[in-house]
C-alpha atoms as a PDB file:
ATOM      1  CA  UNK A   1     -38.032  -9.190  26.306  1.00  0.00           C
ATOM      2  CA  UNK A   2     -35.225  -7.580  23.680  1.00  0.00           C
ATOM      3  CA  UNK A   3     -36.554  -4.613  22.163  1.00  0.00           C
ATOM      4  CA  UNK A   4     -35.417  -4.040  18.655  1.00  0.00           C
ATOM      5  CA  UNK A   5     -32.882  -1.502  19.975  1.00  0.00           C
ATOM      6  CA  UNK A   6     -31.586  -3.258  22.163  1.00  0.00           C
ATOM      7  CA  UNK A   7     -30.893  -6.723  19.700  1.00  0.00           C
ATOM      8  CA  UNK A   8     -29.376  -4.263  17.386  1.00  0.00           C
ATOM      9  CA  UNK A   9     -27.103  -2.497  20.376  1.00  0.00           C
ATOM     10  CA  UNK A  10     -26.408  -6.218  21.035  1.00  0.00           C
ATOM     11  CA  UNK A  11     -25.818  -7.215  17.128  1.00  0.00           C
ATOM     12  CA  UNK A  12     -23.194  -4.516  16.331  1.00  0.00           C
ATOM     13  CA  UNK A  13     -21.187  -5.555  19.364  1.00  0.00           C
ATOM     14  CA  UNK A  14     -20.764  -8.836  18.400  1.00  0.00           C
ATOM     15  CA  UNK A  15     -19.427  -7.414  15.242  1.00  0.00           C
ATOM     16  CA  UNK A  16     -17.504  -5.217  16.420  1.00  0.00           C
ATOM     17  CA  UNK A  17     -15.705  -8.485  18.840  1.00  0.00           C
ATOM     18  CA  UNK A  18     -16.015 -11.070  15.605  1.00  0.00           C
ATOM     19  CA  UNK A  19     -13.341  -8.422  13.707  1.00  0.00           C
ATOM     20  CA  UNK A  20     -11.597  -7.445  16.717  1.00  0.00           C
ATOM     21  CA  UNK A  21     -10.701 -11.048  17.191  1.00  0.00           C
ATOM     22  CA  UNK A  22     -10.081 -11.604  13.471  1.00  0.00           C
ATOM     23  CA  UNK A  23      -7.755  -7.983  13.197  1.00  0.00           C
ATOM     24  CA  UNK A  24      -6.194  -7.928  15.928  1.00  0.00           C
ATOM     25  CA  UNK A  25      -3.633  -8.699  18.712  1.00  0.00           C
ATOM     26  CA  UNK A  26      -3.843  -8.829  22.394  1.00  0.00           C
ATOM     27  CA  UNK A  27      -2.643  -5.507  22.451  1.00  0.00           C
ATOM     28  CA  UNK A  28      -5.222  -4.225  20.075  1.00  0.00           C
ATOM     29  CA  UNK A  29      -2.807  -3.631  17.031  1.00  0.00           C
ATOM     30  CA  UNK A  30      -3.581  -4.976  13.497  1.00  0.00           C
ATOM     31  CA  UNK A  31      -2.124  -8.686  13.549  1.00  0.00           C
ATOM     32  CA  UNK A  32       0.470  -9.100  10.051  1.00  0.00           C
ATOM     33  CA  UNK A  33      -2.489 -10.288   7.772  1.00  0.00           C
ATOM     34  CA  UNK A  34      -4.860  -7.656   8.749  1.00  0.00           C
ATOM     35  CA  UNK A  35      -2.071  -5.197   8.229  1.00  0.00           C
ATOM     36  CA  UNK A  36      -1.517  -6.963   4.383  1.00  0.00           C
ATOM     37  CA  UNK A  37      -5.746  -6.517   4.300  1.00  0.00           C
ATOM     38  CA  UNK A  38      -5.749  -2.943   5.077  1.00  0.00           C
ATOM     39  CA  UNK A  39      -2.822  -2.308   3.076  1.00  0.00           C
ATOM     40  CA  UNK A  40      -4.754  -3.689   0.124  1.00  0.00           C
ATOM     41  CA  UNK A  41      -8.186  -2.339   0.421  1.00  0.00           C
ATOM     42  CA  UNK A  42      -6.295   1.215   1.090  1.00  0.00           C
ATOM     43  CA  UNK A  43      -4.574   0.699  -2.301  1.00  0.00           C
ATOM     44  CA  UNK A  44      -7.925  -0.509  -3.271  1.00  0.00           C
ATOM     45  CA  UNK A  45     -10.146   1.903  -2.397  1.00  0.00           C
ATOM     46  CA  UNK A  46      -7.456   4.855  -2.907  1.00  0.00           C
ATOM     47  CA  UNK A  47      -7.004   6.190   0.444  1.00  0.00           C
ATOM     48  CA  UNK A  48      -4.889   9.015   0.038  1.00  0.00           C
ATOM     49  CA  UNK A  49      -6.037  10.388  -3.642  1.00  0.00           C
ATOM     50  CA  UNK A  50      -9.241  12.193  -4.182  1.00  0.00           C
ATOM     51  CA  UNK A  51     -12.787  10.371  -4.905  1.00  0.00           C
ATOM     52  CA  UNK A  52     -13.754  12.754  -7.516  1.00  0.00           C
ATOM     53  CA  UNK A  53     -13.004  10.602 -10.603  1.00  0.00           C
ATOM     54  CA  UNK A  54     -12.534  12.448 -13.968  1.00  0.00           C
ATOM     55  CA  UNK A  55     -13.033  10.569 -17.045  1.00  0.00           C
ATOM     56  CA  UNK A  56      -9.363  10.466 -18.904  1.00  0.00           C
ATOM     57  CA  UNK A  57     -11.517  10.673 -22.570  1.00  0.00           C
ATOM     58  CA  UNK A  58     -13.761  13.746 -21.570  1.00  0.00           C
ATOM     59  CA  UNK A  59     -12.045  15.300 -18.635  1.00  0.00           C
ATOM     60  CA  UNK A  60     -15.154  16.001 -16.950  1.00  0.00           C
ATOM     61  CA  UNK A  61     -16.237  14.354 -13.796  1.00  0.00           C
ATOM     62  CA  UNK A  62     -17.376  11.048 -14.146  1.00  0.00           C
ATOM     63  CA  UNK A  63     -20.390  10.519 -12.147  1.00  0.00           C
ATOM     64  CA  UNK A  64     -20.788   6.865 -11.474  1.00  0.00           C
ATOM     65  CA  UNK A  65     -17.235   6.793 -11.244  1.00  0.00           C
ATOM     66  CA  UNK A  66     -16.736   9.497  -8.671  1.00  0.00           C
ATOM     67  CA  UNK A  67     -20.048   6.945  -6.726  1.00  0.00           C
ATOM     68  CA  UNK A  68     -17.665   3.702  -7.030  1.00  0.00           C
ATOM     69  CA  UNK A  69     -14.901   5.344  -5.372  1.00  0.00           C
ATOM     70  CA  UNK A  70     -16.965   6.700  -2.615  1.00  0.00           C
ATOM     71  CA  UNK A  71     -18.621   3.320  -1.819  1.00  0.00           C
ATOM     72  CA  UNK A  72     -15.383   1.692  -1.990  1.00  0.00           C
ATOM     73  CA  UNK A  73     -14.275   4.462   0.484  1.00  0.00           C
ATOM     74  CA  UNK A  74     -16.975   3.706   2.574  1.00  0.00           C
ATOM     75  CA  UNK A  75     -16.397   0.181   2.919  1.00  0.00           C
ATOM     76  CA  UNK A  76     -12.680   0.784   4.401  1.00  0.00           C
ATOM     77  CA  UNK A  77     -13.765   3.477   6.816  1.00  0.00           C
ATOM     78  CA  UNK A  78     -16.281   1.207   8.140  1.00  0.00           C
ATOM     79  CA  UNK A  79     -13.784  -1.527   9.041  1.00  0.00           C
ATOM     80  CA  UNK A  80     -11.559   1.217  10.457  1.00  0.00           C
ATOM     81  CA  UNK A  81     -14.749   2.578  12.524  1.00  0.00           C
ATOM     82  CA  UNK A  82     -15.490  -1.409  13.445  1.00  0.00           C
ATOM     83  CA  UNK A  83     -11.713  -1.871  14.460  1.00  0.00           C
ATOM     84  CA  UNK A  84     -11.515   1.261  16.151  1.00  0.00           C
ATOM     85  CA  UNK A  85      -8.878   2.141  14.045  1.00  0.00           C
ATOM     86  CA  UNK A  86      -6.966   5.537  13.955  1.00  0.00           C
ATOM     87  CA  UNK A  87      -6.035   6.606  10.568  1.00  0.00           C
ATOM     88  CA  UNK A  88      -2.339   6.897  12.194  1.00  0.00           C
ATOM     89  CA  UNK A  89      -2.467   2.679  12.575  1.00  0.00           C
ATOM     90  CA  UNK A  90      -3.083   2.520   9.043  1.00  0.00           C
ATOM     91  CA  UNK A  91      -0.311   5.253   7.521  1.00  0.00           C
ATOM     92  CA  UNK A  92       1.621   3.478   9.907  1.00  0.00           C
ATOM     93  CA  UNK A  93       1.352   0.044   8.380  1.00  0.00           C
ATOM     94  CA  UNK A  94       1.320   1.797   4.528  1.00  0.00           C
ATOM     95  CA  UNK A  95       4.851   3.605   5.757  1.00  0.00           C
ATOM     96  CA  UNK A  96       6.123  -0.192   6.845  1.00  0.00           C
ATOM     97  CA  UNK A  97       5.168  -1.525   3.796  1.00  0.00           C
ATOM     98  CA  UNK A  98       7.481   0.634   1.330  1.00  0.00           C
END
């Protein structure tokens, strides 16, 4: 009998295939529309700029701002934990881009 461990070892690796085969190529790179994905949700979640959010009206930190910005922060460091992603793939793909 599965133990819950065990079915939850079990669940997160067929997550971790279900994006692999989604993301990427043979050779484990990020196929083109996976790169145009991560390109977005970097823009998205702002990557490369702070996630301390000051409010433009106050200039103090905004709170529930600066909590948005870390969830959506979260979210793209999960897929790149999931894909086994180094953050070099990804500045790689944001460098191709421009």
């Amino acid at each position: 009998m599965e133990t819950s461990q065990q079915r939850l070892r079990r669940r997160r690796q067929e997550l971790r295939n279900s994006a692999r085969r989604l993301f990427l190529t043979e050779k484990g790179e990020l196929n083109a529309d996976a790169r145009r994905l991560m390109l977005h949700f970097a823009t998205f979640t702002r990557r490369k700029e702070p996630v301390l959010q000051v409010s433009p009206i106050s200039g103090t930190v905004d709170p529930l701002a600066t909590a948005v910005a870390i969830g959506r922060r979260e979210v793209f460091e999960a897929i790149e934990r999931l894909l086994h992603l180094s953050p070099k793939a990804v500045y790689e793909t944001e460098e191709e881009d421009t």
